[in-house]
Protein backbone atom coordinates (compact mmCIF):
# COMPACT_ATOMS: atom_id res chain seq x y z
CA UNK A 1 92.85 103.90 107.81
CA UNK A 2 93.86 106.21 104.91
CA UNK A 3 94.92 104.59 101.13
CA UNK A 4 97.77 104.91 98.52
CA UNK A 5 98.01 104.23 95.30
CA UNK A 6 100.80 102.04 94.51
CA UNK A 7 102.08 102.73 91.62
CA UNK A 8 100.52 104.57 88.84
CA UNK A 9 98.67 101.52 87.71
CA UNK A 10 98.92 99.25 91.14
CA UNK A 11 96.13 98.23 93.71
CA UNK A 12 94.78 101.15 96.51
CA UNK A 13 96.71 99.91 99.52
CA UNK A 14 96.89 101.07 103.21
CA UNK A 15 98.25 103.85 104.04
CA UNK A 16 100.09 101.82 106.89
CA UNK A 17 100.35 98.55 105.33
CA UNK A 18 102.58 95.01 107.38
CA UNK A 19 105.45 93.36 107.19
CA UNK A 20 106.64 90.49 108.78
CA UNK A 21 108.22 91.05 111.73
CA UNK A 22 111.57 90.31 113.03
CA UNK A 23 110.75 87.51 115.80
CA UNK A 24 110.77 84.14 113.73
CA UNK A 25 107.69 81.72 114.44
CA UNK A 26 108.07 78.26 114.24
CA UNK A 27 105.01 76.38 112.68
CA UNK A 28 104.14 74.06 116.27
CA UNK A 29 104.50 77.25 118.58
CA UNK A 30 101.10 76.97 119.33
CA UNK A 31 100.73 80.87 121.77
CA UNK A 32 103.33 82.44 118.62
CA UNK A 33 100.99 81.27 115.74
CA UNK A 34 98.39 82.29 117.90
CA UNK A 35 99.84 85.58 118.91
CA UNK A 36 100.44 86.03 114.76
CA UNK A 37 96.99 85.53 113.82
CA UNK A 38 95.41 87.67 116.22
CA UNK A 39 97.60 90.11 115.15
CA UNK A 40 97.23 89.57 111.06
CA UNK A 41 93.18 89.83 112.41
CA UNK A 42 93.53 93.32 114.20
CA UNK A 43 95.67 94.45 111.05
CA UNK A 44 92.72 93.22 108.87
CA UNK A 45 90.21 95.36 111.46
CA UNK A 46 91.91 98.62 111.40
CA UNK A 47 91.65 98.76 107.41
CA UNK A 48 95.46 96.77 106.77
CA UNK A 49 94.87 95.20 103.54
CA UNK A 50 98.04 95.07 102.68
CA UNK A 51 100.43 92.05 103.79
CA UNK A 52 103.59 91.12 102.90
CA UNK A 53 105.82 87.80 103.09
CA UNK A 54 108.41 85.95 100.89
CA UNK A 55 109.76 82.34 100.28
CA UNK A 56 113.06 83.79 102.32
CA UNK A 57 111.51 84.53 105.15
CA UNK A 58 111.31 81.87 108.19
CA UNK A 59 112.41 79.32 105.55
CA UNK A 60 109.26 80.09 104.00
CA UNK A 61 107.49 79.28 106.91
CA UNK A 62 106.05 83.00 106.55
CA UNK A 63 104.21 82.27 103.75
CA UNK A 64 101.91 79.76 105.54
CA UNK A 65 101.11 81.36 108.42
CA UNK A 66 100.29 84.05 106.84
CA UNK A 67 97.97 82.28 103.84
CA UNK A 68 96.04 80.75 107.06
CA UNK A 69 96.19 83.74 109.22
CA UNK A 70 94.12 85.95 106.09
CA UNK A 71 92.54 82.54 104.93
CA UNK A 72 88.59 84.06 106.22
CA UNK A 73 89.26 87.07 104.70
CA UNK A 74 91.46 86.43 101.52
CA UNK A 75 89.27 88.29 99.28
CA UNK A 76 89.23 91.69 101.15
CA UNK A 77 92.68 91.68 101.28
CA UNK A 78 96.16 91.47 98.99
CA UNK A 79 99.22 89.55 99.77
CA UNK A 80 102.74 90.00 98.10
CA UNK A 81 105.37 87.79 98.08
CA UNK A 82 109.02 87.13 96.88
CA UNK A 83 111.41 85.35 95.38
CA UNK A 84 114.99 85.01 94.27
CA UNK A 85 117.11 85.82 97.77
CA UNK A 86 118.91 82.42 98.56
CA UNK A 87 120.41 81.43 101.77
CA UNK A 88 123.62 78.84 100.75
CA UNK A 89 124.11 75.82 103.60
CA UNK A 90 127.14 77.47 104.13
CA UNK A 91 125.46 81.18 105.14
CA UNK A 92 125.91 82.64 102.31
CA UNK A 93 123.79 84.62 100.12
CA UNK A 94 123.02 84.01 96.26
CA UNK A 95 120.43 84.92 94.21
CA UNK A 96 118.11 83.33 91.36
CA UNK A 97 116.14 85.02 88.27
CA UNK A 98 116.37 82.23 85.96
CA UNK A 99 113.21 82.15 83.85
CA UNK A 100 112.56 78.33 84.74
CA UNK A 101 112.92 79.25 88.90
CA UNK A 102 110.37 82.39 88.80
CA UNK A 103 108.10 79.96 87.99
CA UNK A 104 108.68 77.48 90.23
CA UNK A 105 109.14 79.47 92.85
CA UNK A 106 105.33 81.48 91.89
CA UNK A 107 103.75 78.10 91.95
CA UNK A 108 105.29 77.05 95.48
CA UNK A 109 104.29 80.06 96.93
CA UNK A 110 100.66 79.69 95.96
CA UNK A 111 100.51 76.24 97.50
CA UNK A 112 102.44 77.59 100.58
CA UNK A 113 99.90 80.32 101.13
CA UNK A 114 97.20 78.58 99.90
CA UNK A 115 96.06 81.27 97.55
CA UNK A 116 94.88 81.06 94.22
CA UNK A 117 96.58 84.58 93.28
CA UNK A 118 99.75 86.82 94.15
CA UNK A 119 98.35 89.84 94.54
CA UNK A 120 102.38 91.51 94.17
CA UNK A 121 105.01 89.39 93.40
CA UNK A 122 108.91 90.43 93.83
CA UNK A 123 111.78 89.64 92.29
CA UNK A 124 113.75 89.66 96.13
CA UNK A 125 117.01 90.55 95.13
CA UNK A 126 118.67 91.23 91.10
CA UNK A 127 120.09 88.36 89.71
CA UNK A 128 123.27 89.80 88.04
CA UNK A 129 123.81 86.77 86.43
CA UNK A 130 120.29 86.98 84.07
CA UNK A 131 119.59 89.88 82.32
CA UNK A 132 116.66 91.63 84.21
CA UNK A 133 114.20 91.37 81.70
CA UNK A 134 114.38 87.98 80.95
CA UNK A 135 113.39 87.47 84.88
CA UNK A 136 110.85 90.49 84.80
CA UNK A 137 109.85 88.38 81.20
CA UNK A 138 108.92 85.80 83.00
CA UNK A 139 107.01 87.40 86.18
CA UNK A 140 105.23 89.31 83.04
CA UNK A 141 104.18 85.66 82.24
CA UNK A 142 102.71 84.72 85.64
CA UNK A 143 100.51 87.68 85.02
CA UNK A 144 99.26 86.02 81.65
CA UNK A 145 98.99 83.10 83.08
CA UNK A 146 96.35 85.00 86.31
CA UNK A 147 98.91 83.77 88.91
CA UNK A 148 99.43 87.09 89.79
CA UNK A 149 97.99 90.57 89.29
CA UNK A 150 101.28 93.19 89.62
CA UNK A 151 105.21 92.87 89.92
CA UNK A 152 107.54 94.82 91.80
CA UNK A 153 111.09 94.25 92.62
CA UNK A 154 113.27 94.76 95.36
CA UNK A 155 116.69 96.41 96.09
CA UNK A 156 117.38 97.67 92.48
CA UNK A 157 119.52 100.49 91.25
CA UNK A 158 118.46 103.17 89.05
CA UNK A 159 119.10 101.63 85.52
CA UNK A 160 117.92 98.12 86.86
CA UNK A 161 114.60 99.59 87.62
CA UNK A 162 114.29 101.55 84.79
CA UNK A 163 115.37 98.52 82.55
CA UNK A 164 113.04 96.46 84.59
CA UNK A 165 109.61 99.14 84.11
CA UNK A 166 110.56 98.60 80.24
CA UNK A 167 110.49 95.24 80.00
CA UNK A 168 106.96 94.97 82.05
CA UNK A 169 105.10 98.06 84.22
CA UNK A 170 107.06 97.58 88.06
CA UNK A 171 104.03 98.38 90.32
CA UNK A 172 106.38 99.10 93.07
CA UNK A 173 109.67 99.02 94.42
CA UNK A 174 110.63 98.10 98.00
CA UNK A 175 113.84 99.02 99.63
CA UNK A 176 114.60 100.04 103.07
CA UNK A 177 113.62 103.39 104.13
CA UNK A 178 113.67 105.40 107.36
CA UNK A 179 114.41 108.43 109.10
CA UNK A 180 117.88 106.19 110.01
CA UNK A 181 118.22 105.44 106.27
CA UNK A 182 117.37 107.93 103.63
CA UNK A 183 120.00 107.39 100.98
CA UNK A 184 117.18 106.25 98.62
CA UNK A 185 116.31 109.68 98.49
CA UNK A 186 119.03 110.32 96.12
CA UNK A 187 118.22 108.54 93.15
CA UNK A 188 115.87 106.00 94.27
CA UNK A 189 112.99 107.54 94.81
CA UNK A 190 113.18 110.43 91.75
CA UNK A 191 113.40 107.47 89.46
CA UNK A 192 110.24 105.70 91.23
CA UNK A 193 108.62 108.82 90.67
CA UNK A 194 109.44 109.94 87.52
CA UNK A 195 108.53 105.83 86.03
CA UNK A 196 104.99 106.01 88.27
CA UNK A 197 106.05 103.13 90.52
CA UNK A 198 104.91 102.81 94.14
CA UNK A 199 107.74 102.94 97.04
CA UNK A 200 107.41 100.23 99.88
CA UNK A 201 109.42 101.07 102.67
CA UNK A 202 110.50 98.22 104.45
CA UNK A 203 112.42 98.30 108.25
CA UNK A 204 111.03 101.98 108.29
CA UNK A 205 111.55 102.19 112.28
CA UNK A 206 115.14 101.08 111.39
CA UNK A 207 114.54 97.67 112.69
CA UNK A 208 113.44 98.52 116.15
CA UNK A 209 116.25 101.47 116.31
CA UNK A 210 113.43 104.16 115.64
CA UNK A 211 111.13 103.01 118.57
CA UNK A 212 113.44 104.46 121.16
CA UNK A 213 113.39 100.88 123.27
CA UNK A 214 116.68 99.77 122.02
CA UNK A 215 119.83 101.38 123.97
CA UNK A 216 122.43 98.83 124.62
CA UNK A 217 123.21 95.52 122.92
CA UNK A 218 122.00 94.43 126.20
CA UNK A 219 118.35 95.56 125.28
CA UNK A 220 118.18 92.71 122.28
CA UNK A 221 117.88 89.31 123.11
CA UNK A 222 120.88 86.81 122.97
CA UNK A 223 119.87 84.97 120.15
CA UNK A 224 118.42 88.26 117.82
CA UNK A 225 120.19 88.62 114.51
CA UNK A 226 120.37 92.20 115.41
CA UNK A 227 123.27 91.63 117.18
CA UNK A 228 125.70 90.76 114.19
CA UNK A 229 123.93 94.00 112.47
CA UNK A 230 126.48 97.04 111.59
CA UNK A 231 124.07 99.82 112.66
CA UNK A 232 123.70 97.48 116.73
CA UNK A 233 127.23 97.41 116.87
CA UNK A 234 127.89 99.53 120.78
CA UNK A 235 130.02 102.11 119.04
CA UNK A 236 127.21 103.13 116.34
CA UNK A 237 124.11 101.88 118.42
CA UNK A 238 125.61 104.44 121.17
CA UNK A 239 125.57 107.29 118.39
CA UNK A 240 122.93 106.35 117.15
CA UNK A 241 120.63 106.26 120.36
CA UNK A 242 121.39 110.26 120.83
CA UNK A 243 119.78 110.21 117.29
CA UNK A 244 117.13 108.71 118.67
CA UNK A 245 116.87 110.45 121.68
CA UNK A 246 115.95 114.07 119.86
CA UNK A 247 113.47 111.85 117.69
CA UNK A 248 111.93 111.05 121.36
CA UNK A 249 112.06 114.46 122.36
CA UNK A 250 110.30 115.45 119.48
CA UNK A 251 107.70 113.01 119.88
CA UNK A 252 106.59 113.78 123.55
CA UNK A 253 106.11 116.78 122.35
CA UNK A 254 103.84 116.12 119.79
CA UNK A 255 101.94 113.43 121.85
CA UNK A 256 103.11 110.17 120.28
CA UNK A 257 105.56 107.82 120.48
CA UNK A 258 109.06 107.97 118.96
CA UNK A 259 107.81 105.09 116.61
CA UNK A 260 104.42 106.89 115.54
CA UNK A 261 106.58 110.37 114.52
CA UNK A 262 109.15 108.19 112.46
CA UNK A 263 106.33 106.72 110.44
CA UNK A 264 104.45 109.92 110.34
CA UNK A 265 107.62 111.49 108.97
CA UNK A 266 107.61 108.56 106.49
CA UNK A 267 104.15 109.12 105.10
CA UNK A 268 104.97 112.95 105.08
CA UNK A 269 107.23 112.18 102.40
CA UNK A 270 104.54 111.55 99.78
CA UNK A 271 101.69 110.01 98.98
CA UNK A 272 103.59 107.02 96.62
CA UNK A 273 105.20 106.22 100.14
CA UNK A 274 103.58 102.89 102.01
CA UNK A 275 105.77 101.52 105.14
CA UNK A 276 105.60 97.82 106.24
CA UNK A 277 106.62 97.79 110.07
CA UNK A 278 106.53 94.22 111.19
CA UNK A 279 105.30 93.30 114.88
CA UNK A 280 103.17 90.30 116.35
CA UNK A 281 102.35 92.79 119.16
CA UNK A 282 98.83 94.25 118.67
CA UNK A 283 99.30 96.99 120.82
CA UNK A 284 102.11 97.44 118.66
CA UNK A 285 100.27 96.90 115.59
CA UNK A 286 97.10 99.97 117.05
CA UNK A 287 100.42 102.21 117.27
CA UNK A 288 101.52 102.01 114.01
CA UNK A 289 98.31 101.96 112.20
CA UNK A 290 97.09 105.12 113.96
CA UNK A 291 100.36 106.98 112.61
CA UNK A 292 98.23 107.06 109.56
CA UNK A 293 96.06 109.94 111.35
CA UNK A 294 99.41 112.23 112.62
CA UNK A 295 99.67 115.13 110.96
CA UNK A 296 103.07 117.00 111.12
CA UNK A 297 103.67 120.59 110.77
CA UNK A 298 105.76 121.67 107.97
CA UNK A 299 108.25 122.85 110.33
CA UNK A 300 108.38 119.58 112.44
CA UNK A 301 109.02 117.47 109.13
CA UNK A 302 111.96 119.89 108.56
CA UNK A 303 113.45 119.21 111.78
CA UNK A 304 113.56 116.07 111.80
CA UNK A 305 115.26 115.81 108.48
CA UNK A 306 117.68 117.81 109.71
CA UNK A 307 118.23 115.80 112.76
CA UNK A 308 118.81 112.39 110.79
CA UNK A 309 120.57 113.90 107.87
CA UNK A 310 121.82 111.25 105.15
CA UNK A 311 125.02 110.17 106.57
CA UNK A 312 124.29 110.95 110.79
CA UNK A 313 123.37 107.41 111.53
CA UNK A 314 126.44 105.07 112.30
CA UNK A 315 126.64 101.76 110.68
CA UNK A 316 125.64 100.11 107.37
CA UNK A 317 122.61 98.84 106.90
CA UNK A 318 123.95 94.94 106.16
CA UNK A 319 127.25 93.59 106.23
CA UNK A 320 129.53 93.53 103.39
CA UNK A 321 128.29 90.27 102.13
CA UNK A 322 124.60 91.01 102.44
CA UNK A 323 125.09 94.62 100.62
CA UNK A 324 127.04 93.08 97.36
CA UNK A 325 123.16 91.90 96.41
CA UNK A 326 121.21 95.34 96.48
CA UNK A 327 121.78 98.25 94.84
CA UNK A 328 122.28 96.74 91.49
């Protein structure tokens, strides 16, 4: 496994690094929690020492499968974690970054995982409702306090992030990025740059799109989320599978698979770049790791930028209501 620096001042992390996965576990699915920590154990083999969760995800049953699943090898390894993206009882989304709930929410995440550190910790989505450095403020704190070593955030615009950085060095950002979505290119990423903070790129096989095994609604199960998402819908999944389709091209090609070229292309894009695919598949997990060793041809990186221009993928990436909370 190659390293990155994240972040001018962050931790060395895989090149490859994990995310959580899509398929939700439940905490007494004894073959899934099984199937999880073999998985989190093959990552840890292959040089993954990055791993990253949040309080929002699984209704924070994430957390503490992952804090046992890294338990035997906690100190070879960093965890980040997040906080502030709220699901409502009636389905919709709010945010927190009151001063009062960072901590609270840093302290129950450290019991969850059963850690005595956060290695990153995330403000999950911008509160626009508390000014960003009195949240960032108070992650600065947790930091004083040795509850956690860096911060990043998550989903912030320009001025956010650069208002963030000033109130407390951002180690890293992480938003959504793919050959399916590269809008972050615009601004994004030249800010990240410019302020030294590292770019995780979460959903970077566009949530299953890139891997070339999605290509009907038929081809997700009945209960996946997936199915409500914009980008799924038949009229834009059916555009967007003869996307795909050159990306496999492409990859047969080059002797890989669709997924491994769309995470090549993602490391290709510099070295301040660190995906988080999610799977609980290890021959999944060998896959994406080993995209860490492609090396594409000046010419190849080209083409496929040309192929998924910004703007030739149909769909949004969230519905309306899920998009009013990024970006700002």
């Amino acid at each position: 496994m190659k390293y990155r620096q994240l972040g001018k001042n962050g931790p060395r992390v895989s090149a490859i690094s994990m995310g959580r996965g899509s398929q939700s576990i439940k905490l007494d699915d004894g073959p899934m929690v099984q199937s999880f920590n073999t998985t989190i154990r093959r990552a840890f083999d292959l040089g993954i020492n990055f791993f990253d969760s949040s309080d929002a995800y699984w209704g924070t049953r994430h957390e503490v499968l992952l804090g046992r699943a890294v338990k035997s090898f906690r100190d070879k390894v960093m965890v980040s974690s997040k906080f502030g993206n709220i699901d409502l009882p009636d389905g919709k989304k709010a945010t927190n970054g009151r001063p009062e709930y960072v901590q609270q929410c840093c302290e129950a995440s450290l019991k969850r995982m059963d850690v005595d550190v956060i290695d990153v910790f995330y403000l999950h989505r911008v509160d626009p409702a508390v000014p960003i450095e009195e949240t960032v403020g108070a992650m600065a704190r947790l930091i004083e306090q040795g509850k956690v070593r860096w911060i990043g955030v998550c989903e912030a615009g320009p001025d956010t992030l650069r208002r963030a950085h000033r109130a407390h060095p951002v180690a890293a950002l992480q938003t959504e990025y793919s050959l399916w979505y590269r809008e972050v290119e615009r601004d994004i990423i030249p800010v990240c740059r410019e302020l030294g903070i590292g770019y995780v790129a979460y959903a970077p096989l566009g949530r299953g799109l890139l891997t070339g095994r999605i290509k009907t609604v038929d081809d997700l199960a009945p209960g996946d989320r997936r199915r409500r998402h914009p980008r799924f819908q038949p009229e834009n999944l059916a555009r967007n599978v003869k996307l795909v389709e050159e990306l496999e091209a492409m990859a047969r090609g080059q002797g890989v698979t669709a997924a491994q070229l769309a995470l090549a292309w993602l490391l290709a894009q510099g070295e301040d770049i660190v995906p988080i695919p999610g799977t609980h598949h290890v021959k999944n997990l060998e896959l994406n790791a080993a995209a860490a060793d492609i090396r594409l041809s000046p010419e190849k990186v080209a083409r496929l930028g040309e192929i998924f221009a910004i703007g030739a993928g149909a769909g949004k990436r969230y519905g309306d209501n899920v998009l009013k909370g990024v970006g700002i």
